[in-house]
Protein backbone atom coordinates (compact mmCIF):
# COMPACT_ATOMS: atom_id res chain seq x y z
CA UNK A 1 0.00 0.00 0.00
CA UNK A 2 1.15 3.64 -0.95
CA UNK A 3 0.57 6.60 0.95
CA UNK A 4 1.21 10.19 -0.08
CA UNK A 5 1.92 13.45 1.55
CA UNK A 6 2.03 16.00 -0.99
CA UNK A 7 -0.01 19.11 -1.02
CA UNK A 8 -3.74 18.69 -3.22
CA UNK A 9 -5.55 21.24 -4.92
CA UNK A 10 -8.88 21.22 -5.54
CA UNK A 11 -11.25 24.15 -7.41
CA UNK A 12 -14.89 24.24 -6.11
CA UNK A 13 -17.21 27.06 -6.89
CA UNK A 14 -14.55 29.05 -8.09
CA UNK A 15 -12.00 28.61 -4.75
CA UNK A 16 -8.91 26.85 -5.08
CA UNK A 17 -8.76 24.36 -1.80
CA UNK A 18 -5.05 23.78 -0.64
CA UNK A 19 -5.33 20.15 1.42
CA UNK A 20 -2.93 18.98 3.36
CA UNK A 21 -2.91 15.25 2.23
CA UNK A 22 -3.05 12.83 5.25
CA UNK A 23 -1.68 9.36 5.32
CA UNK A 24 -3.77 8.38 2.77
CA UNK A 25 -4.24 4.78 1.71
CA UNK A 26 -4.16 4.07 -2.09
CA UNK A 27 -5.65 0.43 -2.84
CA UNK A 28 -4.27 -1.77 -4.98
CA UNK A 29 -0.92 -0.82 -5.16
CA UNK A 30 1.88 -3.07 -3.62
CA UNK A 31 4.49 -0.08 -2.99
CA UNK A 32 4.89 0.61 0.84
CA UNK A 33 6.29 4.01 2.47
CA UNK A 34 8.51 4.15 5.32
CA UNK A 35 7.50 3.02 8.21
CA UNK A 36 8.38 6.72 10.03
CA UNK A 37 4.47 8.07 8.64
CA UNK A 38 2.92 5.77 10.76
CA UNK A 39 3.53 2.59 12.83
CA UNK A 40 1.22 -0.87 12.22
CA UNK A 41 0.29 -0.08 16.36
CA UNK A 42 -1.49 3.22 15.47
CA UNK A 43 -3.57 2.47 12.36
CA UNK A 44 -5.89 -0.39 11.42
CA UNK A 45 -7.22 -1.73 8.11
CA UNK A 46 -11.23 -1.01 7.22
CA UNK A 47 -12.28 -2.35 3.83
CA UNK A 48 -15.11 -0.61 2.48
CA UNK A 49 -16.80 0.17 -0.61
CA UNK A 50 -13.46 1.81 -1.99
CA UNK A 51 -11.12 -0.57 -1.44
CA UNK A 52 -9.01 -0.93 2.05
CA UNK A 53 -7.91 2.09 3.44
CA UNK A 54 -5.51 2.39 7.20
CA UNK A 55 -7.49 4.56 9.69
CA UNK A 56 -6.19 6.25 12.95
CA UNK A 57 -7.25 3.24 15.82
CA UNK A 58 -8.12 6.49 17.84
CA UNK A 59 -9.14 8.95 15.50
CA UNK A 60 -10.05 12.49 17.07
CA UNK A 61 -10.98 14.88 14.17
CA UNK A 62 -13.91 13.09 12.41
CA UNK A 63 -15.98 13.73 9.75
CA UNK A 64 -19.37 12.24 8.79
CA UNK A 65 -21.47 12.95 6.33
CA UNK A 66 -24.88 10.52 6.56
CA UNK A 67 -27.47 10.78 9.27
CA UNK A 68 -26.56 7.36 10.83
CA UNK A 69 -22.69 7.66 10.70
CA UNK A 70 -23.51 10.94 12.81
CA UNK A 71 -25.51 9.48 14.93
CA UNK A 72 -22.89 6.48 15.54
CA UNK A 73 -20.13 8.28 16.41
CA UNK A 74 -22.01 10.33 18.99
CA UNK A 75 -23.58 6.72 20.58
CA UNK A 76 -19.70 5.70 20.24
CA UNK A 77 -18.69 8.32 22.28
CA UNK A 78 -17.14 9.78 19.17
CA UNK A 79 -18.61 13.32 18.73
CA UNK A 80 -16.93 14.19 15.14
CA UNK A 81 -15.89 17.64 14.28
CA UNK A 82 -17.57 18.05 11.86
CA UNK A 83 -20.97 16.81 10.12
CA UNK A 84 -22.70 17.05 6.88
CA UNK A 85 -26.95 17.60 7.26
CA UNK A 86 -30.05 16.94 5.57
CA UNK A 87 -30.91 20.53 6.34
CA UNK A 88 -28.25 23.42 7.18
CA UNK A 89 -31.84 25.56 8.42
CA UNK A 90 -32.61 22.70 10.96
CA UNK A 91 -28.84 21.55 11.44
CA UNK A 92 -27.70 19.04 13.95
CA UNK A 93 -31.25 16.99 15.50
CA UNK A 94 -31.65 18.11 19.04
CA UNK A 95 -32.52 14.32 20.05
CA UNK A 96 -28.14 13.67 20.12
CA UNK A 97 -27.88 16.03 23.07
CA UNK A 98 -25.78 19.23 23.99
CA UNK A 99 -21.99 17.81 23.12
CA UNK A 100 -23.71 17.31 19.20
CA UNK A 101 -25.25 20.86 18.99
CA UNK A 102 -21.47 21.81 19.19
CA UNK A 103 -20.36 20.29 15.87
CA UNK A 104 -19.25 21.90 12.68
CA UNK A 105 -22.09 21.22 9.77
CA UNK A 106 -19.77 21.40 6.17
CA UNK A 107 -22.91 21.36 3.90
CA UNK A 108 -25.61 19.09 3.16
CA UNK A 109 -25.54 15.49 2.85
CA UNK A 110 -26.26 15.55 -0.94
CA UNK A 111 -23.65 18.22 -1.09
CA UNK A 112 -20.49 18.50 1.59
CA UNK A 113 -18.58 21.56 1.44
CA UNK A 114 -14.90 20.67 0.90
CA UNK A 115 -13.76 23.82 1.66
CA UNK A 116 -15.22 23.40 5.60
CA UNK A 117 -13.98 19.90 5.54
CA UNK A 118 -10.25 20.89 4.66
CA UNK A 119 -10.82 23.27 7.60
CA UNK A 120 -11.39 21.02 10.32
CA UNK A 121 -7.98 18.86 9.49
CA UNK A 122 -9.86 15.56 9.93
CA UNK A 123 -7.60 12.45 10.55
CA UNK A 124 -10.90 10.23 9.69
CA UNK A 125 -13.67 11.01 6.85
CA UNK A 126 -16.52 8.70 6.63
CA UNK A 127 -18.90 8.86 3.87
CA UNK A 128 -21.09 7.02 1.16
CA UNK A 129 -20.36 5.82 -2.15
CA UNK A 130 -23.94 5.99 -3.56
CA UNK A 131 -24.11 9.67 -2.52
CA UNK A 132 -20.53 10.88 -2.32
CA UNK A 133 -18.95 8.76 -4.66
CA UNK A 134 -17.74 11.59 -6.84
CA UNK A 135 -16.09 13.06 -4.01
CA UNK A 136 -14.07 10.34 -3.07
CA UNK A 137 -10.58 11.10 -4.59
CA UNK A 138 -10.61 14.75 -2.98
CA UNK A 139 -11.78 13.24 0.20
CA UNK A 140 -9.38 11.07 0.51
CA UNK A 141 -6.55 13.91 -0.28
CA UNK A 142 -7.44 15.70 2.64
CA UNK A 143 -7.56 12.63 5.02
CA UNK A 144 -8.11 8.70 5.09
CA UNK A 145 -11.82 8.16 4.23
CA UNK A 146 -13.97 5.18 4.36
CA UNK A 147 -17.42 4.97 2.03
CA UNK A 148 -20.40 2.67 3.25
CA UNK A 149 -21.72 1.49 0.01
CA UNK A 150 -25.42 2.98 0.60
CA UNK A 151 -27.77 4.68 3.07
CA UNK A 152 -30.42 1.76 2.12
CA UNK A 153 -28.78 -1.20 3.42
CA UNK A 154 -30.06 -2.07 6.29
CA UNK A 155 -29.23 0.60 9.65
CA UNK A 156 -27.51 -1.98 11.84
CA UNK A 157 -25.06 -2.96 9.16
CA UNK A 158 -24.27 0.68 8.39
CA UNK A 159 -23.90 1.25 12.31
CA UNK A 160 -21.62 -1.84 12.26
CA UNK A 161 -19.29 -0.27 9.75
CA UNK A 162 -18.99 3.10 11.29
CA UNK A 163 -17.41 1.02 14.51
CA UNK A 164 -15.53 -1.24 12.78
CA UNK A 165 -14.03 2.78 10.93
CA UNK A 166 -13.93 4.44 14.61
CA UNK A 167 -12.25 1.13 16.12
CA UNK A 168 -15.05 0.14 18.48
CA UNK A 169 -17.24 -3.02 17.04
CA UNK A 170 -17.73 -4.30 20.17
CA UNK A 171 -19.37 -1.05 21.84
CA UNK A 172 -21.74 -1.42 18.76
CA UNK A 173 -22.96 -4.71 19.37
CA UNK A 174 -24.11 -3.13 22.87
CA UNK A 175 -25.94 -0.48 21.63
CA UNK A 176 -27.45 -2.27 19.60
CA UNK A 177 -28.15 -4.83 22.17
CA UNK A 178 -30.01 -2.43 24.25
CA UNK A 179 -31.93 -1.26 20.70
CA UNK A 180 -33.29 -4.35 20.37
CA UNK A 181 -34.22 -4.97 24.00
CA UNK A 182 -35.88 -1.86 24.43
CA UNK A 183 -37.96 -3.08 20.96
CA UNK A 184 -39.25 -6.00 23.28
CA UNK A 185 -40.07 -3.84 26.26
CA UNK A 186 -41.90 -1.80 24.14
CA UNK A 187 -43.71 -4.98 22.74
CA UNK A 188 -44.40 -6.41 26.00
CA UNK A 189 -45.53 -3.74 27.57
CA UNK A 190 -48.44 -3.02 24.96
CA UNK A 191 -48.96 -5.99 23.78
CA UNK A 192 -48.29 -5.34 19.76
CA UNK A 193 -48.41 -8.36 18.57
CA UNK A 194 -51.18 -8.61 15.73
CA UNK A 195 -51.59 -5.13 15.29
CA UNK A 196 -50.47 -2.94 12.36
CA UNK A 197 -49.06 0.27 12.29
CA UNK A 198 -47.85 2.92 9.29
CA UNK A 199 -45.74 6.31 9.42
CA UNK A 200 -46.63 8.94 7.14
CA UNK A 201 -44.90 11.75 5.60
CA UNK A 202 -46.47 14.59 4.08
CA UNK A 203 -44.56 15.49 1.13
CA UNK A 204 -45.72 18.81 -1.28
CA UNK A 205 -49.03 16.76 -3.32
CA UNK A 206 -48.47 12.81 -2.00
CA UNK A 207 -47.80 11.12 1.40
CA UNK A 208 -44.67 8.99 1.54
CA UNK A 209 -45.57 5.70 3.52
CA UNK A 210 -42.42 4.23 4.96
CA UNK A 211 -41.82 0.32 4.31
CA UNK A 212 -40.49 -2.51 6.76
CA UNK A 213 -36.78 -1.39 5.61
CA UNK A 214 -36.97 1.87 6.35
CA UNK A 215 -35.35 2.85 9.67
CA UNK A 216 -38.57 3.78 10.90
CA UNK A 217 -40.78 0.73 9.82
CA UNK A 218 -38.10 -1.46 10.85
CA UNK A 219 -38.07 -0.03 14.14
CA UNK A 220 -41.98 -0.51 14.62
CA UNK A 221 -41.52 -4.01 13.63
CA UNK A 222 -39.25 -4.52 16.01
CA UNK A 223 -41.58 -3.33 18.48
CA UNK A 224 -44.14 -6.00 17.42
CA UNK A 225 -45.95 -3.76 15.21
CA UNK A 226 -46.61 -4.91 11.19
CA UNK A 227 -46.31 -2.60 8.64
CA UNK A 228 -49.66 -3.51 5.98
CA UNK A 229 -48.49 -5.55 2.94
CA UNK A 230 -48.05 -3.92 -0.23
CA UNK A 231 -45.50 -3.40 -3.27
CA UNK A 232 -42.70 -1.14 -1.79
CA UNK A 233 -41.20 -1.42 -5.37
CA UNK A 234 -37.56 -2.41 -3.72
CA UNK A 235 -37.65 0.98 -1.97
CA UNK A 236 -38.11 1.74 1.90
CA UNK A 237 -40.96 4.16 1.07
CA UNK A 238 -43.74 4.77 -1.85
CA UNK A 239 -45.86 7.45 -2.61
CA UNK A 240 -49.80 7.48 -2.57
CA UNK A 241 -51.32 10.50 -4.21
CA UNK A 242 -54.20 11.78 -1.37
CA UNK A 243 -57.37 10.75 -3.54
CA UNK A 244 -56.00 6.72 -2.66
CA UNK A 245 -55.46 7.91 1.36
CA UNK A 246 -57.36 4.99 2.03
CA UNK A 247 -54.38 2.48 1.58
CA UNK A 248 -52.29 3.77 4.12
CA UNK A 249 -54.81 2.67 7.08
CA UNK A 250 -53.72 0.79 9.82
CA UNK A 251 -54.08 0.51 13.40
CA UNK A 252 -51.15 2.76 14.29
CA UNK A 253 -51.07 6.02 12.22
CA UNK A 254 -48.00 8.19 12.34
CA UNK A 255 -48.13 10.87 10.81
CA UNK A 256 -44.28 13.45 10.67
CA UNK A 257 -44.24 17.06 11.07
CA UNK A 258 -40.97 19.25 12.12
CA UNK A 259 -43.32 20.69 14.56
CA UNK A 260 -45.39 17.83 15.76
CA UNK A 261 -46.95 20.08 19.20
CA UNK A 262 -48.64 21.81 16.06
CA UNK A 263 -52.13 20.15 15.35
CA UNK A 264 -52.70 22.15 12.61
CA UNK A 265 -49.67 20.48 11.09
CA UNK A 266 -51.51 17.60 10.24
CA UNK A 267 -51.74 17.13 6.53
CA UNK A 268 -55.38 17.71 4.92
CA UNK A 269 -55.70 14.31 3.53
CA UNK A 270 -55.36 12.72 6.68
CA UNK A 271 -57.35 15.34 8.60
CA UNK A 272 -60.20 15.52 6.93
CA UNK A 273 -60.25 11.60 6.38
CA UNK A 274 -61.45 10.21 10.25
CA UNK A 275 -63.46 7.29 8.77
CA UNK A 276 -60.05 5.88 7.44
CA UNK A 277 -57.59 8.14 10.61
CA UNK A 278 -59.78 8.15 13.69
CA UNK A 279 -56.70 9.22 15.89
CA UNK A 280 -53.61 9.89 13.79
CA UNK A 281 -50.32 10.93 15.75
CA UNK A 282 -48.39 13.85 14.72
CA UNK A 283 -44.40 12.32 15.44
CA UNK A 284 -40.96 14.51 15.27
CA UNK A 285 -39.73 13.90 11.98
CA UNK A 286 -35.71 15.08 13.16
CA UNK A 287 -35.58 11.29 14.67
CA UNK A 288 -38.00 9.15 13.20
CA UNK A 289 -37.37 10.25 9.47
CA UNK A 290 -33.49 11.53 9.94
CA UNK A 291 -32.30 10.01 13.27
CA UNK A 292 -31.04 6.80 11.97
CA UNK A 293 -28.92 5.24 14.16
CA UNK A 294 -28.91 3.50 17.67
CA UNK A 295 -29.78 6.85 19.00
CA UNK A 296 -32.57 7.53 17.17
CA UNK A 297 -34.25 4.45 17.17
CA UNK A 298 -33.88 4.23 21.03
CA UNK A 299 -35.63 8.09 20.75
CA UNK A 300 -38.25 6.65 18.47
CA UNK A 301 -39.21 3.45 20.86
CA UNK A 302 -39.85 5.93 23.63
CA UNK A 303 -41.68 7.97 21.45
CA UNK A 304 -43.56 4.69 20.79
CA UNK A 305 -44.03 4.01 24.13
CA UNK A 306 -45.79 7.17 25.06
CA UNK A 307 -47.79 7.00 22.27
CA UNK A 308 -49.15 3.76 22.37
CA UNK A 309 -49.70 3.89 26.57
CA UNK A 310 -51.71 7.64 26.02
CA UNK A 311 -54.12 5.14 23.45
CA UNK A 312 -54.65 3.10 26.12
């Protein structure tokens, strides 16, 4: 493996970025640098959707740039320096806590601002190759970076991987641990089994109903909860124009808002439609649409849990 420390320049909106290259690993080469850059005790191998890449084994300047490798790092103990958002307006979900609010955000998820990033001198970028994938190259100039291959897989592999990059798989199999015993508490306690429940998000002129591989549906079905059968076309979510509201009953009916305390934030078509909604649930969209990640789903179960014992 070959790793460079020459000086990279990148243009981007008409700036010329000057990054420092870090200890970057270039796959599939066989030449190998001194051994003064770094020593084998201070570094460890993550493959990822790239190739392999050598990582600090106690990185302190990360990056992230997807929801759940945010909210990762922060259940990790790991509160990165910076963070790519879904919305710079909303930034950071208040549902990670105080030490999170503190963060850096360098852009949006669908577009990270290299410019912030090469000013946090990160010694650990993670990303993903189905959104970032032109990126990589510059990323990886300014400092090792790792690339899940997708935001879609499944949440608990993607949480997986961002341990395995921040060296600490075996605090993730405990947080996810308690994930999926809170998920039978919840059950337990209010008996789920048998019933079905679907989240809603009002979107401009449709609602978005989220699948059983969403983070979200997955997370009520862990609870006990079914999502209702139908074709989720090998997505997490459809759409369902409001004249066909009627196929998104169920017994649970969750409906997102960014200001759920707002009844009047309750989209028309499910308003207006009690025969098919008799008691719909307006539910914080920052963590159970964006908050993927141990953290979120352990915010959405006791969201779950107050929500189902108030139907009681």
């Amino acid at each position: 493996m070959k790793r460079s420390n020459s000086r990279a320049k990148y243009v981007l909106g008409g700036f010329v970025l000057a990054a420092i290259v870090a200890t970057t690993t270039a796959c599939g080469s066989d030449d190998k640098t001194d051994t003064d850059s770094q020593s084998a005790d201070t570094v460890h191998a993550v493959t990822h959707a790239r190739g392999t890449t050598d990582v600090p084994m106690d990185p302190q300047r990360v990056v992230v740039l997807e929801p759940v490798q945010l909210d990762t790092s922060v259940a990790l103990g790991v509160i990165p320096v910076g963070t790519a958002v879904l919305s710079e307006t909303t930034g950071v979900p208040a549902y990670l806590g105080e030490k999170a609010a503190e963060i850096e955000m360098v852009g949006t998820v669908a577009a990270p601002n290299l410019e912030k990033i090469v000013a946090l001198s990160p010694d650990l970028i993670i990303g993903t190759e189905s959104r970032h994938g032109d990126l990589y190259e510059q990323l990886a100039a300014i400092a090792p970076t790792v690339y899940m291959a997708t935001q879609t897989d499944p949440w608990q592999d993607n949480v997986q991987f961002v341990a395995e990059a921040l060296n600490k798989t075996d605090q993730a199999g405990e947080l996810l641990g308690d994930y999926t015993a809170r998920c039978e508490e919840v059950a337990s306690k209010h008996s789920t089994e048998g019933k079905t429940a679907q989240l809603i998000r009002p979107r401009d002129d449709v609602l978005t109903l989220y699948g059983p591989t969403s983070f979200a549906g997955s997370t009520l079905e862990c609870a006990g909860l079914t999502i209702p059968a139908r074709d989720w076309e090998n997505s997490i979510s459809v759409d369902l124009s409001p004249e066909f509201v009627s196929g998104a009953n169920a017994d649970l009916i969750l409906v997102t808002s960014a200001k759920p305390a707002d009844a009047s934030t309750m989209p028309k078509a499910v308003a207006d439609n009690a025969g098919f909604f008799p008691n719909p649930h307006l539910v914080d969209m920052s963590y159970w649409i964006t908050g993927v990640g141990p953290l979120g789903g352990l915010t959405v179960l006791d969201d779950l849990d107050r929500i189902l014992g108030a139907s009681k």
